[in-house]
PDB file of N, CA and C in Angstrom:
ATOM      1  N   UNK A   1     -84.142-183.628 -70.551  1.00  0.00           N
ATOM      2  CA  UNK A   1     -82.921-183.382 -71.270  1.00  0.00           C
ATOM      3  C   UNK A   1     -82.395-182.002 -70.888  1.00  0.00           C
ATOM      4  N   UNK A   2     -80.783-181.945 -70.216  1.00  0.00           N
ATOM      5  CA  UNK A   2     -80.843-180.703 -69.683  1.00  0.00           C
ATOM      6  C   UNK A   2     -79.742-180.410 -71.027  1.00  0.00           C
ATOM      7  N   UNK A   3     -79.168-178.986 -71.011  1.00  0.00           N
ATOM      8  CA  UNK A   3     -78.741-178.397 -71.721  1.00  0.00           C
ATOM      9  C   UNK A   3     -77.273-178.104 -71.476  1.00  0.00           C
ATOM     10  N   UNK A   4     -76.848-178.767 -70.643  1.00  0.00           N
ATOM     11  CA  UNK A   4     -75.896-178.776 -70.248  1.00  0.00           C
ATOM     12  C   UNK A   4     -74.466-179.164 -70.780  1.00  0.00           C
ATOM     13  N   UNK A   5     -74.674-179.893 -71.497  1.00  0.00           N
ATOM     14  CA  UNK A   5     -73.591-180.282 -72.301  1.00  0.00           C
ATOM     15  C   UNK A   5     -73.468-180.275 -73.922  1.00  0.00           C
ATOM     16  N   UNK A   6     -74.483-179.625 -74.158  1.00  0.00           N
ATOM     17  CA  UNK A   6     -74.250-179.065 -75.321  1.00  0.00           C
ATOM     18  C   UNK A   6     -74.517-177.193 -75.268  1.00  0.00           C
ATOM     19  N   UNK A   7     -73.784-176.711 -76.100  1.00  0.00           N
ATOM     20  CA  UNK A   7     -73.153-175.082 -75.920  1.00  0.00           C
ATOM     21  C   UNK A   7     -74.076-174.860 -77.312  1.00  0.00           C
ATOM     22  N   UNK A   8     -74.932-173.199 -76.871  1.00  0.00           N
ATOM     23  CA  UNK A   8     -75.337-172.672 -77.802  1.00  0.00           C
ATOM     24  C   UNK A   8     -74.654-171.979 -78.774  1.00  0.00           C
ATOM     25  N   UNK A   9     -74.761-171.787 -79.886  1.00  0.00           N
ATOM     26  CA  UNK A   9     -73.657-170.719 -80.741  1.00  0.00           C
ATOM     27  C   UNK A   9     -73.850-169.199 -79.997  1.00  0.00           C
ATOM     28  N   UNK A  10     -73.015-168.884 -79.726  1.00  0.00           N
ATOM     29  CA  UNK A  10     -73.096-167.333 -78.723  1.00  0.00           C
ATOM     30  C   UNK A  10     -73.132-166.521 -80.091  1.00  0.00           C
ATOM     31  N   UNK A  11     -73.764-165.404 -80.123  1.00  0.00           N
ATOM     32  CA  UNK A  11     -74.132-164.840 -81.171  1.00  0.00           C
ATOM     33  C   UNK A  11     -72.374-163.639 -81.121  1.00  0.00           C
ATOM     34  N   UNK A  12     -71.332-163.894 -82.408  1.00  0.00           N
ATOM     35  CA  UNK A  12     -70.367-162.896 -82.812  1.00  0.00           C
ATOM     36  C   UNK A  12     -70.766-161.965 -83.694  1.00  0.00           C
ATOM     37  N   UNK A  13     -69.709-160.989 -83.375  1.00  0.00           N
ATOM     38  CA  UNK A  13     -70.014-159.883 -84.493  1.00  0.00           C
ATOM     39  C   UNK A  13     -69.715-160.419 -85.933  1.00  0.00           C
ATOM     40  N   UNK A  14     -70.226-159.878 -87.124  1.00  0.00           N
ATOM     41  CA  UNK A  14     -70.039-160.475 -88.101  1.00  0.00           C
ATOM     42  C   UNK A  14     -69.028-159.545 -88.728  1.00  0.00           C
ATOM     43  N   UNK A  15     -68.306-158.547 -88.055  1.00  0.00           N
ATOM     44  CA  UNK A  15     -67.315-157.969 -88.905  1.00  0.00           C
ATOM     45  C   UNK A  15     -65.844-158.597 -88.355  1.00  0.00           C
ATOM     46  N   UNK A  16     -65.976-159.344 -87.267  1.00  0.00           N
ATOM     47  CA  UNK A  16     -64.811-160.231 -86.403  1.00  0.00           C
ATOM     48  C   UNK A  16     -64.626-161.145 -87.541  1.00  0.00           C
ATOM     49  N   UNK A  17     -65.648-161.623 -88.329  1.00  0.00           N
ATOM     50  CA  UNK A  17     -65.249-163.237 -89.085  1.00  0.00           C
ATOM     51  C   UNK A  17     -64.930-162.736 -90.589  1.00  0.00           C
ATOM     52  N   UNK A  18     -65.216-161.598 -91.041  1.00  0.00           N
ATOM     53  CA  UNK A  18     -64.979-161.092 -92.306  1.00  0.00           C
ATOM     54  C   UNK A  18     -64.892-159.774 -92.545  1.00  0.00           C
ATOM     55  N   UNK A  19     -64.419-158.811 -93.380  1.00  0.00           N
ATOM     56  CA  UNK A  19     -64.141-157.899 -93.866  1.00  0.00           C
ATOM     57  C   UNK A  19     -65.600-157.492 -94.015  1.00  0.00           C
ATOM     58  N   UNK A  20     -66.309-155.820 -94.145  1.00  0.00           N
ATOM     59  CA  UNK A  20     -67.508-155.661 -94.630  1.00  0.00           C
ATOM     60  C   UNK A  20     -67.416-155.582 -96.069  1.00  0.00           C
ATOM     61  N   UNK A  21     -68.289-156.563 -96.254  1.00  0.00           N
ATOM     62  CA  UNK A  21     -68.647-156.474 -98.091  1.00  0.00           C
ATOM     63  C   UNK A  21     -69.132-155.070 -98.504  1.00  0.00           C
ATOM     64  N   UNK A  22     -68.886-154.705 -99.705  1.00  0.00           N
ATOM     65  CA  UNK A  22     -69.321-153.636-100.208  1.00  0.00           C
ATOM     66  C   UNK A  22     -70.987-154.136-100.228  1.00  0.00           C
ATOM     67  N   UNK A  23     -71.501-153.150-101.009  1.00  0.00           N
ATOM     68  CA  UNK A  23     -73.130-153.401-100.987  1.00  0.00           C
ATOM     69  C   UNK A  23     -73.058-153.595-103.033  1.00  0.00           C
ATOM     70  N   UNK A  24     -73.680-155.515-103.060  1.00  0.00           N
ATOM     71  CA  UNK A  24     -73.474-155.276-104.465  1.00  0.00           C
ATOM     72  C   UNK A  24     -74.167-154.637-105.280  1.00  0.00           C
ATOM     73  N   UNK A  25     -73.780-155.052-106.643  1.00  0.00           N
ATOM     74  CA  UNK A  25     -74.587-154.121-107.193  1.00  0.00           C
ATOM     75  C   UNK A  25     -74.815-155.295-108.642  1.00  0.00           C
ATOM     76  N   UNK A  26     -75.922-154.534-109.084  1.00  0.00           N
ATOM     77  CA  UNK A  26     -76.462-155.506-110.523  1.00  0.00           C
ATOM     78  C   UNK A  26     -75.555-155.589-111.219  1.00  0.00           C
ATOM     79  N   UNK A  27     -75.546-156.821-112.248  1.00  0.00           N
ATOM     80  CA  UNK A  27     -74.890-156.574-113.906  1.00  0.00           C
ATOM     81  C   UNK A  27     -75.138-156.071-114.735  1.00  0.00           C
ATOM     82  N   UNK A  28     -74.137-155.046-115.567  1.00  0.00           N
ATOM     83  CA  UNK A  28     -74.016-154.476-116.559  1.00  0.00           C
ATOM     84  C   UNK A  28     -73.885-153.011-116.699  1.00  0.00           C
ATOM     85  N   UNK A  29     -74.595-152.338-117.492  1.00  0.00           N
ATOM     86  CA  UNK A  29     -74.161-150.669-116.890  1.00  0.00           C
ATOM     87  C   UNK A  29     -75.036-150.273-115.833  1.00  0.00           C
ATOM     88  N   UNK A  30     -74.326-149.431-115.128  1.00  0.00           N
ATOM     89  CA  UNK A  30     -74.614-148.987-113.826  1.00  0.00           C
ATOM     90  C   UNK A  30     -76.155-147.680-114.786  1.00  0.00           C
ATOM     91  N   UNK A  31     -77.345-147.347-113.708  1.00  0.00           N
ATOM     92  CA  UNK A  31     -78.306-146.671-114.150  1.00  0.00           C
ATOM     93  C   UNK A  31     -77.866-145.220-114.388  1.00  0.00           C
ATOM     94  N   UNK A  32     -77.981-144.226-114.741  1.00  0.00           N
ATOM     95  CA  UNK A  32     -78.009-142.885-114.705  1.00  0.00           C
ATOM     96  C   UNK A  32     -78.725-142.260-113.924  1.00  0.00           C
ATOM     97  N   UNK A  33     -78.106-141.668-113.117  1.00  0.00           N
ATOM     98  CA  UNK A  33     -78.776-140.555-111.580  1.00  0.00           C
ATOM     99  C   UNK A  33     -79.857-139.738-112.458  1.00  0.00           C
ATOM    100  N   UNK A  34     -80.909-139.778-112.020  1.00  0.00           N
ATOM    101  CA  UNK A  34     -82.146-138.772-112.158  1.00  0.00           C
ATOM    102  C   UNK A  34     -81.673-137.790-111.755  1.00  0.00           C
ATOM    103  N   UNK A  35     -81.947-136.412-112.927  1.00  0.00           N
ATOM    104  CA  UNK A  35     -81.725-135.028-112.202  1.00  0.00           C
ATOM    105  C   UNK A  35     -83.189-134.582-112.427  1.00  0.00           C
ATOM    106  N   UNK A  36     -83.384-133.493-111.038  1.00  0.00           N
ATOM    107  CA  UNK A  36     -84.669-132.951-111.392  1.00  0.00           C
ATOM    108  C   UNK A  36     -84.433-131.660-111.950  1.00  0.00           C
ATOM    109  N   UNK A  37     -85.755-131.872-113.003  1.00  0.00           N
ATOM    110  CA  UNK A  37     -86.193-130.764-113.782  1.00  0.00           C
ATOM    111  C   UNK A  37     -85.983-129.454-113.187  1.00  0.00           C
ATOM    112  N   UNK A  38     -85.397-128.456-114.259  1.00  0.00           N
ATOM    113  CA  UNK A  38     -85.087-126.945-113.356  1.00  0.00           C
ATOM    114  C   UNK A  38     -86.274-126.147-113.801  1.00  0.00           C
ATOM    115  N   UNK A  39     -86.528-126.381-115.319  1.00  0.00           N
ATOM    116  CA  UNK A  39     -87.458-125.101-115.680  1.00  0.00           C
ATOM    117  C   UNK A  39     -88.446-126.400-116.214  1.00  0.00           C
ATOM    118  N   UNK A  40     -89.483-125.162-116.801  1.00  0.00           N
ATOM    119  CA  UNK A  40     -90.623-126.290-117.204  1.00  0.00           C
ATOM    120  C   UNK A  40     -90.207-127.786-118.520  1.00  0.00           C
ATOM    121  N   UNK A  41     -91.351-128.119-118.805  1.00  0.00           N
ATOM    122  CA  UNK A  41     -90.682-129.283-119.744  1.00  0.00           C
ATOM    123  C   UNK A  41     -90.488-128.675-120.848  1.00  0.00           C
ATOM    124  N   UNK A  42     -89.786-129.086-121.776  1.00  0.00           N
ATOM    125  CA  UNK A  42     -90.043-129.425-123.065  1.00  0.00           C
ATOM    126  C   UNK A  42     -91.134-129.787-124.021  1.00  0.00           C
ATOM    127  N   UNK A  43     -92.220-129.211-124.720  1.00  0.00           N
ATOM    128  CA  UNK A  43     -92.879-129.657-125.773  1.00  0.00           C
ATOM    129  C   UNK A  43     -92.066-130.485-126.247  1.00  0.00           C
ATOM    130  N   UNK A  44     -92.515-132.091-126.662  1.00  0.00           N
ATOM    131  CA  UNK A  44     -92.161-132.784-127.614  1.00  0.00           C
ATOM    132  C   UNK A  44     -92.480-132.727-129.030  1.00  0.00           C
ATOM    133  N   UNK A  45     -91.557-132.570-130.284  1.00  0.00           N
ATOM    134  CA  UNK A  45     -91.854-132.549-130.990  1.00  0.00           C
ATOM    135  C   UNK A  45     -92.151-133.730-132.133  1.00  0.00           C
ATOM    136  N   UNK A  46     -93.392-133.119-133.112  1.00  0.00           N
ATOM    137  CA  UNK A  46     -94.405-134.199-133.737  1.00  0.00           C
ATOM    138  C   UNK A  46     -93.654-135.432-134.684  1.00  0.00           C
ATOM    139  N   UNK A  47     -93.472-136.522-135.208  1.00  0.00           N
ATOM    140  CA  UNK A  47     -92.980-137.342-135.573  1.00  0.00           C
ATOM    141  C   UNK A  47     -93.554-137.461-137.078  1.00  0.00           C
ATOM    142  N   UNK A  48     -92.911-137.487-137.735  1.00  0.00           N
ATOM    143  CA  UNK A  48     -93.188-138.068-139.373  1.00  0.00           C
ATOM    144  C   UNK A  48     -93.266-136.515-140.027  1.00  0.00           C
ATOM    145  N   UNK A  49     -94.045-136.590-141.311  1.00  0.00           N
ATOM    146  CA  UNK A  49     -94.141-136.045-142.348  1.00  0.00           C
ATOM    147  C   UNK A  49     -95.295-134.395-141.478  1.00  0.00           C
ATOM    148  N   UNK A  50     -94.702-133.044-141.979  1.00  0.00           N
ATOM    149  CA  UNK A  50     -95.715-132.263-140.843  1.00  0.00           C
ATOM    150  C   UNK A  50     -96.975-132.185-141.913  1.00  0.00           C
ATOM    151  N   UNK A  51     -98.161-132.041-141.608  1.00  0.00           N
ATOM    152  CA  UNK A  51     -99.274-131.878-141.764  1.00  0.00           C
ATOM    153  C   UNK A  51     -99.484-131.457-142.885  1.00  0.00           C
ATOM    154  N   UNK A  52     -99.521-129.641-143.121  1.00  0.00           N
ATOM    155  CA  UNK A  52     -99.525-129.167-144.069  1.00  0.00           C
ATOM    156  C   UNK A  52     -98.686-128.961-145.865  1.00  0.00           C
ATOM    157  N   UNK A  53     -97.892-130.068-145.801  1.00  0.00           N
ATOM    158  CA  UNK A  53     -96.597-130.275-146.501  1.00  0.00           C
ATOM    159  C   UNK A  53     -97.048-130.875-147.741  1.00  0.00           C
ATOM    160  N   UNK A  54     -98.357-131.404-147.995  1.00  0.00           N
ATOM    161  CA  UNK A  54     -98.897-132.386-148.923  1.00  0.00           C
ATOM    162  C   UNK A  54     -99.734-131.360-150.219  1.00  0.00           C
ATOM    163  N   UNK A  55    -100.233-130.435-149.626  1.00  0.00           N
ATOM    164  CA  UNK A  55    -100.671-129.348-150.470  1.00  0.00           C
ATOM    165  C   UNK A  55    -100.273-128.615-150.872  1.00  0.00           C
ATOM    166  N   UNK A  56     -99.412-128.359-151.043  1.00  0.00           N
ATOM    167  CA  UNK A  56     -98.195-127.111-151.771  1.00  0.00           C
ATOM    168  C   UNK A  56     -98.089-126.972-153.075  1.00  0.00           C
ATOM    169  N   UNK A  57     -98.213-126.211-153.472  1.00  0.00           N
ATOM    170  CA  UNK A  57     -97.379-126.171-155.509  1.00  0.00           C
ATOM    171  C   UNK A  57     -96.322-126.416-155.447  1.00  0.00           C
ATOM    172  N   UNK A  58     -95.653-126.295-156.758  1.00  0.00           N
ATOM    173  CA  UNK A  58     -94.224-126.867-157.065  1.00  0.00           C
ATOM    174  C   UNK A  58     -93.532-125.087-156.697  1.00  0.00           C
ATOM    175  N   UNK A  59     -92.280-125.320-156.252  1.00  0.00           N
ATOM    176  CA  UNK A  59     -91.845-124.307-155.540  1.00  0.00           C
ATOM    177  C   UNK A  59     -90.744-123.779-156.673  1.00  0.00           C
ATOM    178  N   UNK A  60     -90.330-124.593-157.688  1.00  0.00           N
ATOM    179  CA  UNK A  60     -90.180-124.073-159.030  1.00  0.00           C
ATOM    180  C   UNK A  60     -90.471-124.601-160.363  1.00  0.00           C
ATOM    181  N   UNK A  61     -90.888-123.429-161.284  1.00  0.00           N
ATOM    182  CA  UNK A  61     -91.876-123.676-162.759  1.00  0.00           C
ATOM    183  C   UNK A  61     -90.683-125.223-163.263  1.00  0.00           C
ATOM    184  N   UNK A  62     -91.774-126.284-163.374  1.00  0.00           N
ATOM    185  CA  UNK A  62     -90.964-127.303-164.008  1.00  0.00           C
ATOM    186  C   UNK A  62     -90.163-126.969-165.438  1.00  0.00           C
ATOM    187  N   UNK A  63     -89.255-127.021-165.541  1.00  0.00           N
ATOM    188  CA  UNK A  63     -88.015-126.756-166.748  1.00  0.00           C
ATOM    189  C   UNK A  63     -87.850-128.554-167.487  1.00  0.00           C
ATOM    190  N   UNK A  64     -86.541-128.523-167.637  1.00  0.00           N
ATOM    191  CA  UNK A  64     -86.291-129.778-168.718  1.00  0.00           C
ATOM    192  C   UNK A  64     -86.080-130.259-167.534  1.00  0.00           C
ATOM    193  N   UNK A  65     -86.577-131.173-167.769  1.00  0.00           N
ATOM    194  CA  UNK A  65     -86.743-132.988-166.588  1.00  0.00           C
ATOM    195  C   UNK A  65     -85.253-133.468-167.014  1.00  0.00           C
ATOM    196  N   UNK A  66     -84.450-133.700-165.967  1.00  0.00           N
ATOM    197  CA  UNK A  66     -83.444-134.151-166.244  1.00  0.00           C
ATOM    198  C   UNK A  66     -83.355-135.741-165.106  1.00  0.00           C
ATOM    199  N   UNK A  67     -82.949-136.454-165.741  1.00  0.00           N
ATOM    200  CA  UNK A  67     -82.937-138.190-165.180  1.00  0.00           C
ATOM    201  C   UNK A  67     -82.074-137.906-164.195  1.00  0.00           C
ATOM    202  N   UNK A  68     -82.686-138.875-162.744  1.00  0.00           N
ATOM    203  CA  UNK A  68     -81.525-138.811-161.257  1.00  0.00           C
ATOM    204  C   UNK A  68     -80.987-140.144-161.934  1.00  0.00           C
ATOM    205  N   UNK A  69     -79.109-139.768-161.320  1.00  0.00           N
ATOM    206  CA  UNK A  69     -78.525-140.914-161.174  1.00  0.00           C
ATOM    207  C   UNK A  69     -77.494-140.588-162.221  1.00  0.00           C
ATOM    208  N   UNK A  70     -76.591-141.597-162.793  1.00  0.00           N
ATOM    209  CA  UNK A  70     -75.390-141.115-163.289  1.00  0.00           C
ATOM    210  C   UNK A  70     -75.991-141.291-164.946  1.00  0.00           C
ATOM    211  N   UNK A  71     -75.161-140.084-165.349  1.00  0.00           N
ATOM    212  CA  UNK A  71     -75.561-139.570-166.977  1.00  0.00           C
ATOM    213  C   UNK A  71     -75.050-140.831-167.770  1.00  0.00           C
ATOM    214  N   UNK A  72     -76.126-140.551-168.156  1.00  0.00           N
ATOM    215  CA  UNK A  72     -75.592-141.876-169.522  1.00  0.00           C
ATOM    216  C   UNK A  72     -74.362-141.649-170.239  1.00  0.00           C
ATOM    217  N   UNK A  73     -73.378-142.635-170.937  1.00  0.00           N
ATOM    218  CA  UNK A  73     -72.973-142.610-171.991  1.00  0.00           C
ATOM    219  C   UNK A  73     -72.538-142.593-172.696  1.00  0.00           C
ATOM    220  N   UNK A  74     -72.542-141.298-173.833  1.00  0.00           N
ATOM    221  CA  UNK A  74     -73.083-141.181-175.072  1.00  0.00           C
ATOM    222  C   UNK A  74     -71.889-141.868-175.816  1.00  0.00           C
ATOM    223  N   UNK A  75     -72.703-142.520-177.066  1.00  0.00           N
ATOM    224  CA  UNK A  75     -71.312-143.277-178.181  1.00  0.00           C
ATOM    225  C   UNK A  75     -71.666-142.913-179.145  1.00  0.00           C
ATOM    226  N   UNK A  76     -71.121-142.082-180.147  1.00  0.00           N
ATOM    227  CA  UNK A  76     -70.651-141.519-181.311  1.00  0.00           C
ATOM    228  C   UNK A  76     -70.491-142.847-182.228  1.00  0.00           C
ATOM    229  N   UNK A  77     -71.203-142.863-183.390  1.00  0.00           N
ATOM    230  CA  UNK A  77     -70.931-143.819-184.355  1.00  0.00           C
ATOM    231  C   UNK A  77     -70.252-142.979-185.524  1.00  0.00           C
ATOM    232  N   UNK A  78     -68.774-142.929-185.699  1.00  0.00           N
ATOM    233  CA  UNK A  78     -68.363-142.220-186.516  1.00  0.00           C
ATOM    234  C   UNK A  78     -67.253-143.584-187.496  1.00  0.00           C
ATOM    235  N   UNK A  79     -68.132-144.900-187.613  1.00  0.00           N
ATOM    236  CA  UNK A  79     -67.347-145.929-188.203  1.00  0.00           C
ATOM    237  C   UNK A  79     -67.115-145.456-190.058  1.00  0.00           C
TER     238      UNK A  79
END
């Protein structure tokens, strides 16, 4: 079988048959560029309630206890 009458695809440039595509890119928001660190890190700081906070006295002499939330009230029976 010679080759003769059938033609190979000759290899074209691929910017002859189309425009160059951009280079895509994923869906949704685009990532945020990494910057590198200038000075040292940051200590992270500790999460919740700090340590020593549980042992304390009262930071003023308890007085008249007054109720949270809206004051009652008051009704006068002057029938």
């Amino acid at each position: 079988m010679s080759n003769s009458g059938t033609k190979e695809p000759s290899p074209q440039p691929s910017t002859a048959q189309s425009p160059p595509e951009p280079q895509r890119r994923g869906r949704g928001r685009p990532r945020k560029q990494q910057q590198e660190p200038v000075g040292p890190p940051t200590p992270k700081r500790p999460r919740g309630r700090p340590k020593g906070s549980k042992n304390k006295g009262p930071r003023t002499p308890i007085g008249e206890k007054r109720p949270r939330g809206r004051p009652r009230k008051w009704v006068w029976s002057n029938h």
